[in-house]
N, C-alpha and C. Protein backbone atom coordinates (compact mmCIF):
# COMPACT_ATOMS: atom_id res chain seq x y z
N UNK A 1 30.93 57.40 51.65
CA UNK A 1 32.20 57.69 51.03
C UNK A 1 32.27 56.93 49.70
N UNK A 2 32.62 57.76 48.81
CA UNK A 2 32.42 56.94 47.21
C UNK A 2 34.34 56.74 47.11
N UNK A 3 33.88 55.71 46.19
CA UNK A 3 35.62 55.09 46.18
C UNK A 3 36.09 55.87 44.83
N UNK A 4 37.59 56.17 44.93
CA UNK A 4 38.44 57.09 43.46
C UNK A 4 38.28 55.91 42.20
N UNK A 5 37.91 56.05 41.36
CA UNK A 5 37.92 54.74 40.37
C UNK A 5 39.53 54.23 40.18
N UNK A 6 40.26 55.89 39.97
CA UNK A 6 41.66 55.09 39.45
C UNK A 6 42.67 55.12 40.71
N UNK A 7 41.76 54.97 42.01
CA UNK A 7 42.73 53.99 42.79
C UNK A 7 42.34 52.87 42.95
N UNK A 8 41.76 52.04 41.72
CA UNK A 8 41.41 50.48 42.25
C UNK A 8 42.66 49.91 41.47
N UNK A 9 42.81 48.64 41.56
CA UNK A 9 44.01 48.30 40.71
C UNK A 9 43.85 47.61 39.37
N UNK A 10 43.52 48.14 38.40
CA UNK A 10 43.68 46.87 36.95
C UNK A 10 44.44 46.36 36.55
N UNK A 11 44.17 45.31 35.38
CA UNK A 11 44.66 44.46 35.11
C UNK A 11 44.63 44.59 33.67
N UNK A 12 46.60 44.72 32.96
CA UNK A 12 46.11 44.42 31.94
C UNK A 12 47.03 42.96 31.38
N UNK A 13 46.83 42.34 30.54
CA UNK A 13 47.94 40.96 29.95
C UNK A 13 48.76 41.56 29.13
N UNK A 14 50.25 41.11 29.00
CA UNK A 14 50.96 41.63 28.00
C UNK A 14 51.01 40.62 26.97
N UNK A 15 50.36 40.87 25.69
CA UNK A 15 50.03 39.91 24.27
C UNK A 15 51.20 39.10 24.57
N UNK A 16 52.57 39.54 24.79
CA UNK A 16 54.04 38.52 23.99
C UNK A 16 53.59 37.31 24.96
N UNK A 17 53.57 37.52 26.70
CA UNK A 17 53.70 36.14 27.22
C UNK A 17 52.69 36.00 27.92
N UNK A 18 51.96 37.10 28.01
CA UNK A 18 50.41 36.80 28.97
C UNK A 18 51.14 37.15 30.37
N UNK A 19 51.30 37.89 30.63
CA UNK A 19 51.86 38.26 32.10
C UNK A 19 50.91 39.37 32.45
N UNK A 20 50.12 39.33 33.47
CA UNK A 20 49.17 40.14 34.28
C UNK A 20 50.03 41.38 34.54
N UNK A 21 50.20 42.17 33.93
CA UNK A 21 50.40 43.68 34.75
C UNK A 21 49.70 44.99 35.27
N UNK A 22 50.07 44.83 36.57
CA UNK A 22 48.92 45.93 37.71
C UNK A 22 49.32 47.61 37.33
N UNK A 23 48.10 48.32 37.11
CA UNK A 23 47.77 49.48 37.71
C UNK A 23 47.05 49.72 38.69
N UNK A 24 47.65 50.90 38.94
CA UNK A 24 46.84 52.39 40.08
C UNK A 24 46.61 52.49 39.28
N UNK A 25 47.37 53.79 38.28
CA UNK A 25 46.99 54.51 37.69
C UNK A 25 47.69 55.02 36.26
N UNK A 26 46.38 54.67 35.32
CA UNK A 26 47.65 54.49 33.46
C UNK A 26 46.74 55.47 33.06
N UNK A 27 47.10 56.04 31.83
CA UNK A 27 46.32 56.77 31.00
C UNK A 27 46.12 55.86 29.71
N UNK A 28 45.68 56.48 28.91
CA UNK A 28 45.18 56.07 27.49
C UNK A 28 46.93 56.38 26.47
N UNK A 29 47.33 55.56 25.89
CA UNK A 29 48.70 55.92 25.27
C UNK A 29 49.72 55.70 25.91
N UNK A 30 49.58 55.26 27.54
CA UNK A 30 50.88 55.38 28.47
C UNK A 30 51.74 54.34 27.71
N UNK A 31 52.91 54.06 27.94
CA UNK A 31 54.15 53.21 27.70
C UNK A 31 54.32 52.25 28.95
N UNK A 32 54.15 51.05 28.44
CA UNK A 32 54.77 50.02 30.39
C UNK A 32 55.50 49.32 29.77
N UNK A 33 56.60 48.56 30.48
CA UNK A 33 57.65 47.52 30.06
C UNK A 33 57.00 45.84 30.75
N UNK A 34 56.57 45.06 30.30
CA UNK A 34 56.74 43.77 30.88
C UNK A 34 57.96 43.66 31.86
N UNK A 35 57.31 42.89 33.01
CA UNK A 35 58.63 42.76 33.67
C UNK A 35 58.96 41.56 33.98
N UNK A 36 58.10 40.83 32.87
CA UNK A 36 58.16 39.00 32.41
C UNK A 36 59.29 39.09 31.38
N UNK A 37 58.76 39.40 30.53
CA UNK A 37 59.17 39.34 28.98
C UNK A 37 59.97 40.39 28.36
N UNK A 38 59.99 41.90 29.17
CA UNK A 38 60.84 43.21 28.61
C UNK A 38 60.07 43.42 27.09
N UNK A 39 59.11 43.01 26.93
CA UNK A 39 58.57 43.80 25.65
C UNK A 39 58.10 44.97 26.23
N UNK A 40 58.17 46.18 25.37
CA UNK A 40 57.49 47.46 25.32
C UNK A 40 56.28 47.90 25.10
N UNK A 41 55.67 48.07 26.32
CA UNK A 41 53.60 47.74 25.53
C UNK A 41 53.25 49.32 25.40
N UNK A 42 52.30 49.42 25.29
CA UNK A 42 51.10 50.72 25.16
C UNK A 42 50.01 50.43 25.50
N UNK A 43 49.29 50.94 26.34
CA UNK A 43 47.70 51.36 26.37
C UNK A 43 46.98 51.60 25.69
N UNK A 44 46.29 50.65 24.93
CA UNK A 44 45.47 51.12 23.99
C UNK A 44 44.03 51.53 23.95
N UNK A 45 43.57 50.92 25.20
CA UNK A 45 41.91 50.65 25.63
C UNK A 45 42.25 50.90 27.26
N UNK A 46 41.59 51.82 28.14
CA UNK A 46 41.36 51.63 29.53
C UNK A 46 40.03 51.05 30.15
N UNK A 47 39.04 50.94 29.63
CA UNK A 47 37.99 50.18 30.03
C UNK A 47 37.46 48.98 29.66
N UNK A 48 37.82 48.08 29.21
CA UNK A 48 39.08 47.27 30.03
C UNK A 48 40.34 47.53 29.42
N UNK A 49 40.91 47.24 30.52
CA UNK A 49 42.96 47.28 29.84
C UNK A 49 43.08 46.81 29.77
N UNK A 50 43.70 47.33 28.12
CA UNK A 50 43.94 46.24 27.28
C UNK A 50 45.40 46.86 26.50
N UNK A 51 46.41 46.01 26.02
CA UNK A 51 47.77 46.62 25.82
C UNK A 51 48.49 45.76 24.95
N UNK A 52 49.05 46.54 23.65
CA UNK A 52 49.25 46.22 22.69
C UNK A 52 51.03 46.88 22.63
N UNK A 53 51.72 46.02 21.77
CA UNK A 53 53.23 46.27 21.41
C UNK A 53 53.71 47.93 21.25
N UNK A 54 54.04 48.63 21.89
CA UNK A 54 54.48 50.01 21.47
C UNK A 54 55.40 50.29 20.39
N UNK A 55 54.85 50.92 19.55
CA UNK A 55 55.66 50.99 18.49
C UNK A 55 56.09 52.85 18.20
N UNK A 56 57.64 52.59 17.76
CA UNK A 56 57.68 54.75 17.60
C UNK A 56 56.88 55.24 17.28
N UNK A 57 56.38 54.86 15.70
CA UNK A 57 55.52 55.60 15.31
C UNK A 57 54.24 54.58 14.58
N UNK A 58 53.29 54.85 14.83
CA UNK A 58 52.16 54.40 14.15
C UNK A 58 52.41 53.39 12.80
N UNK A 59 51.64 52.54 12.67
CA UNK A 59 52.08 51.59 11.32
C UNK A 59 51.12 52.33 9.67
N UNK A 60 52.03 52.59 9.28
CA UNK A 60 51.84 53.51 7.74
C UNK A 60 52.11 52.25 7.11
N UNK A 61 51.12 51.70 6.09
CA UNK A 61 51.83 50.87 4.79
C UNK A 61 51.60 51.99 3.13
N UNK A 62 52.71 52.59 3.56
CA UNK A 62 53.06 53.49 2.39
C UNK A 62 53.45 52.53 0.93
N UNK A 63 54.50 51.50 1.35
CA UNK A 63 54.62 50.74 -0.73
C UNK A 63 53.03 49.60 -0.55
N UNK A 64 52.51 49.31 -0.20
CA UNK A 64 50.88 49.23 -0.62
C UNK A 64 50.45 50.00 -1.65
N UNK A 65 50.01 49.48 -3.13
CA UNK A 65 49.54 50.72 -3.97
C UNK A 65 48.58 49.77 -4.73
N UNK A 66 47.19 50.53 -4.36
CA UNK A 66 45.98 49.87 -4.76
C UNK A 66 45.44 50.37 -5.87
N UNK A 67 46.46 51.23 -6.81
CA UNK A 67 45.41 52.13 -7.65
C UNK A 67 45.56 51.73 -9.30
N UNK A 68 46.39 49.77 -9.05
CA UNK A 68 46.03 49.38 -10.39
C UNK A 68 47.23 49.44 -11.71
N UNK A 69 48.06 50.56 -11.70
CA UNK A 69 49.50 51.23 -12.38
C UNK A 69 50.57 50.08 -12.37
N UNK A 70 51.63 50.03 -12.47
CA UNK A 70 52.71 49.23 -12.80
C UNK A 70 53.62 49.71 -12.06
N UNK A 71 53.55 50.94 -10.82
CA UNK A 71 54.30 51.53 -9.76
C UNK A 71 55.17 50.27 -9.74
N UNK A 72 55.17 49.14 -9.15
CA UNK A 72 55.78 48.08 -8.30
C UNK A 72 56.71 47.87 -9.71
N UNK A 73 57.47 47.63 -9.23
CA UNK A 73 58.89 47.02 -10.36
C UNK A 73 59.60 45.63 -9.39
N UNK A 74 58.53 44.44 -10.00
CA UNK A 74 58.99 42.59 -9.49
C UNK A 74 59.74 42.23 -10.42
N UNK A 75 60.70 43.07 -11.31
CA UNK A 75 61.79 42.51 -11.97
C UNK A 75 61.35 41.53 -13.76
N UNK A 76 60.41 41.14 -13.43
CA UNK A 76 59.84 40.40 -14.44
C UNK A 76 59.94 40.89 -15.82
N UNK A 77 60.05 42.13 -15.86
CA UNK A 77 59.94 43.22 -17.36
C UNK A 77 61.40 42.82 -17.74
N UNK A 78 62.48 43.00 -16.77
CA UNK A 78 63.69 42.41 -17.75
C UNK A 78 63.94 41.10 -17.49
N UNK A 79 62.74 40.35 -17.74
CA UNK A 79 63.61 39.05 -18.23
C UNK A 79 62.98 38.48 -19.04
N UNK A 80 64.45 37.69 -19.74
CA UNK A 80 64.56 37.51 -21.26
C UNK A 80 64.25 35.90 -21.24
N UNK A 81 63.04 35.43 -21.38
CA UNK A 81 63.01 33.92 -21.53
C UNK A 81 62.82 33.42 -22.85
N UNK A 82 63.45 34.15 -23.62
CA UNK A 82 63.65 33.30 -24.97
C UNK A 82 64.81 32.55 -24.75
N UNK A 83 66.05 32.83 -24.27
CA UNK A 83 67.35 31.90 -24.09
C UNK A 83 67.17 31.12 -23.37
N UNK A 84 65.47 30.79 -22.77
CA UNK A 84 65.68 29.72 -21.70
C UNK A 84 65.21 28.07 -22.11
N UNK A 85 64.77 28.10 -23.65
CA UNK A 85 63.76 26.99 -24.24
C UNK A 85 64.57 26.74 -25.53
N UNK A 86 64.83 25.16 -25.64
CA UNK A 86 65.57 24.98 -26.83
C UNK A 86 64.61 24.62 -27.88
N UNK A 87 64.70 25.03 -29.09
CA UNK A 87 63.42 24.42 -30.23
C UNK A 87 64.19 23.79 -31.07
């Protein structure tokens, strides 16, 4: 008799406090709640499980702009440091 793989039980840690949480049975992407800490995890890896912060949507760094231009406006263009030095 061969054993079901995903009825053994794993183990994955939740990053925020390290709390061991058991599966039967997760998929790849599932959603679990700590029931240490109430953070919201995800499945990110099943061989080993391994589980990372769930987030809505995927992390985009859209104002990142590597292409060199003056896009970013740090305020610096209007200011006037001649009124700031007495001669």
């Amino acid at each position: 008799m061969t054993e079901n793989p995903t009825s053994q039980v794993r183990i994955g840690i939740c990053p925020g406090c390290g709390a061991r949480i058991r599966f039967q049975q997760f998929e790849l992407g599932e959603f679990v709640v700590c029931e240490e800490c109430g953070d919201e995890l995800e499945v990110v890896q099943t061989n080993p499980v391994k589980l990372d912060w769930a987030y809505s949507e995927p992390y985009e760094n859209d104002d990142w702009d590597d292409d060199g231009d003056d896009d970013f406006d740090d305020g610096w263009d209007d200011y006037d440091d001649d009124d700031d030095w007495d001669e």
